[in-house]
Protein backbone atom coordinates (compact mmCIF):
# COMPACT_ATOMS: atom_id res chain seq x y z
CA UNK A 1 83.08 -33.58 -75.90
CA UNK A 2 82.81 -32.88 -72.20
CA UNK A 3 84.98 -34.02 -69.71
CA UNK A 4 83.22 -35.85 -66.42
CA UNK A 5 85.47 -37.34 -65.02
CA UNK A 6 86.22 -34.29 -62.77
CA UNK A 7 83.53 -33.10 -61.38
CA UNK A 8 83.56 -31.19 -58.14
CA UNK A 9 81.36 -30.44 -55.02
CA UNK A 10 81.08 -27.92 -52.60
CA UNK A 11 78.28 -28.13 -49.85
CA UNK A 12 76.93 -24.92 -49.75
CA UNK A 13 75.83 -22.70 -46.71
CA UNK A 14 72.19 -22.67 -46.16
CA UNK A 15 70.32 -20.05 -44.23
CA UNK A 16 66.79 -20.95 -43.10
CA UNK A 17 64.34 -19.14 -45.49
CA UNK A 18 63.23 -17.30 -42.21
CA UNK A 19 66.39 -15.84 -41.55
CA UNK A 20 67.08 -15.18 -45.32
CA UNK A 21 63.96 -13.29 -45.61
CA UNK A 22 65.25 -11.09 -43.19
CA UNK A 23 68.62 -10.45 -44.45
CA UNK A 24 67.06 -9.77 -48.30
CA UNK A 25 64.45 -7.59 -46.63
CA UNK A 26 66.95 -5.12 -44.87
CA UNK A 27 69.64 -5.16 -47.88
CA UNK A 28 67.38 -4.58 -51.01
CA UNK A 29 65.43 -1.91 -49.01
CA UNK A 30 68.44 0.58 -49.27
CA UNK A 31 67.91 -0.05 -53.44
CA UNK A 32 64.37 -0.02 -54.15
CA UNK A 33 61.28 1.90 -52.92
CA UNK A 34 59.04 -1.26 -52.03
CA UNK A 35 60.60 -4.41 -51.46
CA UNK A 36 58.45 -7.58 -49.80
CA UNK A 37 60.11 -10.79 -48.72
CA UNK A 38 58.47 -14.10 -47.31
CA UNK A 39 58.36 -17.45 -47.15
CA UNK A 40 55.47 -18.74 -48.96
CA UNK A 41 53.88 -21.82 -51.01
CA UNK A 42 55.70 -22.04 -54.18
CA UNK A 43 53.04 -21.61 -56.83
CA UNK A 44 52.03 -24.00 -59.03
CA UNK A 45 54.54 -23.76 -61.95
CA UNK A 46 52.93 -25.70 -64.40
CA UNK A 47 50.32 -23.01 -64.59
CA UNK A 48 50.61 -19.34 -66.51
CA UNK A 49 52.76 -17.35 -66.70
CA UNK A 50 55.70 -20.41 -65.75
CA UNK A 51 54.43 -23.25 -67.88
CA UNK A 52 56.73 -24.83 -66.40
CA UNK A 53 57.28 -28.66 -66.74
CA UNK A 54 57.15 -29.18 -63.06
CA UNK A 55 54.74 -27.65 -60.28
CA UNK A 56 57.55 -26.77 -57.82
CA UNK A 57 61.23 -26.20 -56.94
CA UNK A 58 61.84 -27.86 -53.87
CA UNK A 59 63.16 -31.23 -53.06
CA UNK A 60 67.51 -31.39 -52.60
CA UNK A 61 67.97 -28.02 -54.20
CA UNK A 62 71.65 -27.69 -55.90
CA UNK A 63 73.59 -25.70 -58.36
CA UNK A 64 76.11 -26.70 -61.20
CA UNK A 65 78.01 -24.43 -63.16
CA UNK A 66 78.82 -26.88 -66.59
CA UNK A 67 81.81 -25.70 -69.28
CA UNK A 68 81.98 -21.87 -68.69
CA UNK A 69 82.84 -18.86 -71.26
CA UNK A 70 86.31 -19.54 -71.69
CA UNK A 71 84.67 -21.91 -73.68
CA UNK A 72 82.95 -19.51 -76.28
CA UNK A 73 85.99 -16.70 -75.97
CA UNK A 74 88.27 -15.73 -77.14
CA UNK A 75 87.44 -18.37 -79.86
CA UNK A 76 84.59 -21.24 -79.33
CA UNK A 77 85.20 -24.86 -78.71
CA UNK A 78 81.99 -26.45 -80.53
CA UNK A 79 83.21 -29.76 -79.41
CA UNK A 80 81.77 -29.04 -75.88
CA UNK A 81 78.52 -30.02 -75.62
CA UNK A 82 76.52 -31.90 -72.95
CA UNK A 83 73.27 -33.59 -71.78
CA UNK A 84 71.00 -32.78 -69.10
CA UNK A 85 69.73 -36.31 -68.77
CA UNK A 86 73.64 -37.04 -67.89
CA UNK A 87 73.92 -33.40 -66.15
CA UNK A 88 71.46 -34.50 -63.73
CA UNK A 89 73.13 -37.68 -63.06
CA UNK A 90 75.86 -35.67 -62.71
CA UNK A 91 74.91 -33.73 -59.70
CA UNK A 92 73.31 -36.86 -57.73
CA UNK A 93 69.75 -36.09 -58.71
CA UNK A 94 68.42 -38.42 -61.83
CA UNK A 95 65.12 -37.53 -63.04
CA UNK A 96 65.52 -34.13 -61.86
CA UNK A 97 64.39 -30.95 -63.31
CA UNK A 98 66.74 -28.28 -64.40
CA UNK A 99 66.57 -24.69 -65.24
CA UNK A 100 68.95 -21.91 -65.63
CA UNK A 101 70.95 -20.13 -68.70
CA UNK A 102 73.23 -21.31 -71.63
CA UNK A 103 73.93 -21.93 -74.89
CA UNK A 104 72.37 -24.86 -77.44
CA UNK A 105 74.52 -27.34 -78.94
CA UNK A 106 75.89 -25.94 -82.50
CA UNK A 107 75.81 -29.03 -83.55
CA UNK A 108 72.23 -30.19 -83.12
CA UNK A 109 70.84 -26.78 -83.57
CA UNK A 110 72.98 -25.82 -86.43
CA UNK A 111 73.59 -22.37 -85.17
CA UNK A 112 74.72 -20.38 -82.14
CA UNK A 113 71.97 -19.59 -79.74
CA UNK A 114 71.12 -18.20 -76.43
CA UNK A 115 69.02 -21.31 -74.55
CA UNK A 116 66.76 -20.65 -71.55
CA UNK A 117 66.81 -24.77 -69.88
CA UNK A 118 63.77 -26.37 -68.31
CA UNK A 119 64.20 -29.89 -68.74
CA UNK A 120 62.58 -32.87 -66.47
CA UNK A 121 65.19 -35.05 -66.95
CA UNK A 122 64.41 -38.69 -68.14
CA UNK A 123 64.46 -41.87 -65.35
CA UNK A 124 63.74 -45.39 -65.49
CA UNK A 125 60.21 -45.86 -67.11
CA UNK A 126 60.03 -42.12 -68.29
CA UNK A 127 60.94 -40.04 -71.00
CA UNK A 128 62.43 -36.64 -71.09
CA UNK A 129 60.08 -33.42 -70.93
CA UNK A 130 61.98 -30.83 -72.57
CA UNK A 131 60.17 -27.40 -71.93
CA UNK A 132 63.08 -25.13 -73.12
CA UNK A 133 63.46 -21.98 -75.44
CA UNK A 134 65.95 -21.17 -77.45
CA UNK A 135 66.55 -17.39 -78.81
CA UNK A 136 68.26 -16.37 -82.01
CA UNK A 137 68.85 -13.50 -84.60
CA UNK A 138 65.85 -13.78 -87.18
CA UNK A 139 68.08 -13.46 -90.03
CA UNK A 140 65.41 -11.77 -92.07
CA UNK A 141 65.04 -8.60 -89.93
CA UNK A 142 67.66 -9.09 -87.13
CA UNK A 143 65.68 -8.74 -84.44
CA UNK A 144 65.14 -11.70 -81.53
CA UNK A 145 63.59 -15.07 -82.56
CA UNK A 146 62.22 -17.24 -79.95
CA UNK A 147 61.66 -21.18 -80.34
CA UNK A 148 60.41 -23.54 -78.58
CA UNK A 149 62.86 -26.53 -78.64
CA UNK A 150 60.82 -29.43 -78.80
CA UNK A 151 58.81 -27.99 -81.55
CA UNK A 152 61.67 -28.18 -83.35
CA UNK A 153 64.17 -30.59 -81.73
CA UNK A 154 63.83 -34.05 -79.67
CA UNK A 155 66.77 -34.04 -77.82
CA UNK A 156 68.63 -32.30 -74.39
CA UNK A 157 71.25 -31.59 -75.31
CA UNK A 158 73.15 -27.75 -74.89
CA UNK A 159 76.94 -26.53 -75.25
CA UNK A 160 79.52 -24.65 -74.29
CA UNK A 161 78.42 -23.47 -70.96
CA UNK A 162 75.28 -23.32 -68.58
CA UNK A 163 74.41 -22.34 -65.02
CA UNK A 164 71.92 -24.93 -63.78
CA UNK A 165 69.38 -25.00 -60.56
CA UNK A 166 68.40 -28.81 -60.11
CA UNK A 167 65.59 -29.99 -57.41
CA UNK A 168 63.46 -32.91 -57.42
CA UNK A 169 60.76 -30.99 -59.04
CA UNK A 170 58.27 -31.04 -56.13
CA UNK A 171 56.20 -28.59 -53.70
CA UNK A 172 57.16 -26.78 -50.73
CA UNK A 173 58.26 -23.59 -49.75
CA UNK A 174 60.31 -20.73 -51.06
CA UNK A 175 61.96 -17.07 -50.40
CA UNK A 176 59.13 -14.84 -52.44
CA UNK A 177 60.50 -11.55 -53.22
CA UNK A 178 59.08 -8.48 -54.80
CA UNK A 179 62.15 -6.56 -55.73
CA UNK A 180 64.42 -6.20 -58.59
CA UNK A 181 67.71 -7.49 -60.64
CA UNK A 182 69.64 -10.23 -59.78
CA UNK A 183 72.58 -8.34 -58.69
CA UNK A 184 71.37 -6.64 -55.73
CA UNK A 185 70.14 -10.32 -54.22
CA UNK A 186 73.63 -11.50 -54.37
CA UNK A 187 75.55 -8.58 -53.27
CA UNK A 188 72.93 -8.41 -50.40
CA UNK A 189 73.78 -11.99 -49.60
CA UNK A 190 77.61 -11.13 -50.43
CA UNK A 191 77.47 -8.01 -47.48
CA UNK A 192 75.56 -10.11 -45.01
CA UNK A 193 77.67 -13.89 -45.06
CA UNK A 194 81.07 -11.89 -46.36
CA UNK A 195 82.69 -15.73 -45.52
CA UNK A 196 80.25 -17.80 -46.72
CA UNK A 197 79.22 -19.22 -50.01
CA UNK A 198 75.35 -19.04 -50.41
CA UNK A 199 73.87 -20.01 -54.09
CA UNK A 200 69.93 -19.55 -55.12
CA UNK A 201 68.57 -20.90 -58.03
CA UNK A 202 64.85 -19.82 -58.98
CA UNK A 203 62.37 -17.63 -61.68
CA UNK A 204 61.16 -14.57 -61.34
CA UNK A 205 58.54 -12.66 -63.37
CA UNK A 206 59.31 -9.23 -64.76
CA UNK A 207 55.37 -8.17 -64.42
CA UNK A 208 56.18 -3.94 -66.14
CA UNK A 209 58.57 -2.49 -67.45
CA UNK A 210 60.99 -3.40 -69.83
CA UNK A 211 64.55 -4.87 -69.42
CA UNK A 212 67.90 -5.35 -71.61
CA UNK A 213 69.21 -8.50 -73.25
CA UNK A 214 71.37 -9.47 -75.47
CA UNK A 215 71.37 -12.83 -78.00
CA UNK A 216 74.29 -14.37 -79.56
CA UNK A 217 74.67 -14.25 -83.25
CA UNK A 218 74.05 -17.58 -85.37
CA UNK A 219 77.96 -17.44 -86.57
CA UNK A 220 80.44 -17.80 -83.47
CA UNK A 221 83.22 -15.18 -83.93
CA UNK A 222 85.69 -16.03 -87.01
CA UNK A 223 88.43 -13.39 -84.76
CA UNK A 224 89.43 -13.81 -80.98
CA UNK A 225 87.54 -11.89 -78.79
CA UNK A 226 89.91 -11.25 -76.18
CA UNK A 227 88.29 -8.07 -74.14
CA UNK A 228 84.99 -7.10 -72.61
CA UNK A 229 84.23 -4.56 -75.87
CA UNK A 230 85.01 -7.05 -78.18
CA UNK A 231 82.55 -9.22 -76.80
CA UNK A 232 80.00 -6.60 -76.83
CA UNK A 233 80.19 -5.49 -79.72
CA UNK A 234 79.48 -8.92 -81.34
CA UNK A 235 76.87 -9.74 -79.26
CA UNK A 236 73.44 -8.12 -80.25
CA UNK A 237 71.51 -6.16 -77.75
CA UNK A 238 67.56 -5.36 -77.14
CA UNK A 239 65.58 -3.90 -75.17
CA UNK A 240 62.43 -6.56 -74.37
CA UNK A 241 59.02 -5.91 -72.94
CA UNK A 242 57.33 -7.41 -69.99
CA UNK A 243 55.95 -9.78 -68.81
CA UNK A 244 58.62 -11.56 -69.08
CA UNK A 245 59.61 -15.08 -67.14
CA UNK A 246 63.55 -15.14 -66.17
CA UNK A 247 65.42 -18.09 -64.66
CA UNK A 248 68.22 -17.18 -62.82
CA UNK A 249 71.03 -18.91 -60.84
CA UNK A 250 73.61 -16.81 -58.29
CA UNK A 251 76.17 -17.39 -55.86
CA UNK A 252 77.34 -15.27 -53.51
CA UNK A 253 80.73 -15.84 -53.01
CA UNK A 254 82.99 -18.50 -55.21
CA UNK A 255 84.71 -21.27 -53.23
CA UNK A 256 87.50 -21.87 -54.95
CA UNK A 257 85.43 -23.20 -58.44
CA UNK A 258 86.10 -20.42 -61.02
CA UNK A 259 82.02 -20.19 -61.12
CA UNK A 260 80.14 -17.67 -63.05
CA UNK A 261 78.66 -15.36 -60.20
CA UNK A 262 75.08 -15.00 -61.54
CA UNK A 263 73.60 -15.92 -65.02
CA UNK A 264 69.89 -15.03 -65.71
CA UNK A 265 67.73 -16.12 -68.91
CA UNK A 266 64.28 -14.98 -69.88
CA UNK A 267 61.76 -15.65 -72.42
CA UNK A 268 57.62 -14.93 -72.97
CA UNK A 269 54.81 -15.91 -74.31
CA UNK A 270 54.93 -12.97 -76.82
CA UNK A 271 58.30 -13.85 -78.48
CA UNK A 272 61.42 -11.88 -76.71
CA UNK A 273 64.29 -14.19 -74.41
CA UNK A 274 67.92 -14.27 -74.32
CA UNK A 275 70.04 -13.29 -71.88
CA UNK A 276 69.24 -10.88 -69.06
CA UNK A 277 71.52 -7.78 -67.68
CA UNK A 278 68.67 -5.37 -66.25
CA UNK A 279 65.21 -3.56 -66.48
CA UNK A 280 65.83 -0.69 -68.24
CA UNK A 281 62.26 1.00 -66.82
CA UNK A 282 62.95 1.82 -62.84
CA UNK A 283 59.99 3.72 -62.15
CA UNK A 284 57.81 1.53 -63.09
CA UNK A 285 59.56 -2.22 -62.69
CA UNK A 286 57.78 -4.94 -60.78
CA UNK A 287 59.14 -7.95 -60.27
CA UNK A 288 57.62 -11.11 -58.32
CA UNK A 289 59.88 -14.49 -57.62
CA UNK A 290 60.88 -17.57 -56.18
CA UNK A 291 64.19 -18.92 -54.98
CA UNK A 292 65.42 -21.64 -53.10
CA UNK A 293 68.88 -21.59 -51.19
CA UNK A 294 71.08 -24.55 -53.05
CA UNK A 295 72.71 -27.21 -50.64
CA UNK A 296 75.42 -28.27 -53.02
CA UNK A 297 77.33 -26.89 -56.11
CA UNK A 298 78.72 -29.22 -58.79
CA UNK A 299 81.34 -27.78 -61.20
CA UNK A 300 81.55 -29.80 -63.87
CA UNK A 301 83.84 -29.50 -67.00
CA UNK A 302 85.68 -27.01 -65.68
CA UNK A 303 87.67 -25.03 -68.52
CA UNK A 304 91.71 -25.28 -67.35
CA UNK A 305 92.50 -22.12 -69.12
CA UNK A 306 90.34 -19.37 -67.36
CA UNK A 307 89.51 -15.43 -67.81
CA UNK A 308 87.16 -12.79 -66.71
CA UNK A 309 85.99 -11.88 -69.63
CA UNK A 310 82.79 -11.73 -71.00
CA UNK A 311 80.46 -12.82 -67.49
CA UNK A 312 78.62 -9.98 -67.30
């Protein structure tokens, strides 16, 4: 089971939105032909295309990075699994709501499975809302099935590993940009605080286009997989069409935590999710989202035998 008893925190640098407007503005413009960033109203999440739990992200935004892929490779630990009603206690914010990427609990699910999180975690006088997906390989045709958990599943518990953005679930404001992948925003972060540790945590809309994923197969690896190419050639890779709602968690710079640098999940209404690695339409790509700076990370569980492999 998961270890707790170690958890660690970092407080986190945390530009005003202002000021990191400007900073995403000038970087992302050298990548992409129209890029727009501003502080605005988050939207109401609860509302299409989100259906999100909550209406908002704001309210003592933080990050956690939970277990971690040396957990999975070179050979999975099943044994690690967790529970975002405790994860949120965890990181000092019960009743929270969570989002972000990982994997289900083997266990519980009775499989291996990608897991996109959005869970308003349970307090005193209220239960659970568990609005999370899960995707899999339909073993009929191979191609991606996506579940909804609770239509399946009561619980909130995940394993293995998952990168987390917790707030208190409310209104407020947020860094809207109109850009694209995940990577740019942190290396434009990474270029402009080259000493400073900035996370976001947030969802963004892939509105055209298309963009590349891969899904975990149902049977964890009976053989080590102990470089990137073994790891990608057991996972199983599609290309997915928009719209598309990702959930995505990066940090700019590691303090000292062995994090994992960025981890992005997406699902729809039509089907497709798993994990996310890039659009694979440039031309005609749009992309619309929200992010909040994090105050804190929490590193929880972390694995004491470490690698590189298989972050991407």
């Amino acid at each position: 089971m998961a270890d707790m008893s170690k958890t660690e925190k970092v407080q986190l640098h945390v530009p005003a939105l202002e000021e990191l407007c400007v900073v995403l503005q000038s970087g992302l413009q050298t990548n992409f032909a129209e890029v727009q960033v501003s502080v605005v109203e988050c939207p109401d999440l609860t509302k299409e295309p989100f259906q999100f739990p909550v209406k908002g992200l704001c309210g003592k935004p933080r990050i956690t990075d939970v277990g971690g892929v040396p957990y999975l490779v070179p050979v999975a630990k099943k044994e690690k699994e967790y529970d975002m009603n405790v994860i949120s206690k965890e990181v000092e914010l019960p009743g929270g709501f969570l989002l972000g990427a990982g994997a289900v609990a083997s266990r519980v699910v009775g499989m291996n499975a990608e897991m996109m999180p959005l869970v308003l975690t349970e307090v005193e006088g209220r239960p659970a809302v568990n609005g999370s997906y899960f995707s899999s390989i339909n073993p009929t045709n191979g191609q991606c099935l996506q579940e909804k958990y609770s239509d399946k599943f009561s619980d909130c518990h995940f394993g293995l590993m998952a990168n987390l953005y917790a707030c208190h679930r409310g209104p407020g404001q947020a860094a809207d940009r109109r850009t694209s992948i995940v990577t740019a925003l942190r290396k434009t972060l990474e270029g402009h605080y080259p000493d400073k540790s900035i996370a976001l945590g947030g969802t963004f809309v892939i509105q055209k286009g298309k963009a590349k994923i891969h899904i975990m197969p149902r049977e964890f690896s009976v053989c080590p997989l102990n470089t990137e190419d073994e790891v990608n050639n057991w996972l199983k890779h599609f290309e997915v069409n928009a719209p598309l709602i990702c959930q995505s968690v990066l940090v700019s710079k590691d303090p000292g935590l062995d994090l994992r640098v960025e981890h992005t999940h997406l699902f729809s209404h039509h089907g497709e999710g798993g994990h996310y690695y890039i659009d694979t339409t440039p031309d005609i790509v749009e992309y619309v989202g929200y992010f909040l700076p994090a105050e804190y990370v929490y590193r929880i569980d972390r694995p004491k035998e470490t690698h590189g492999v298989g972050r991407d």
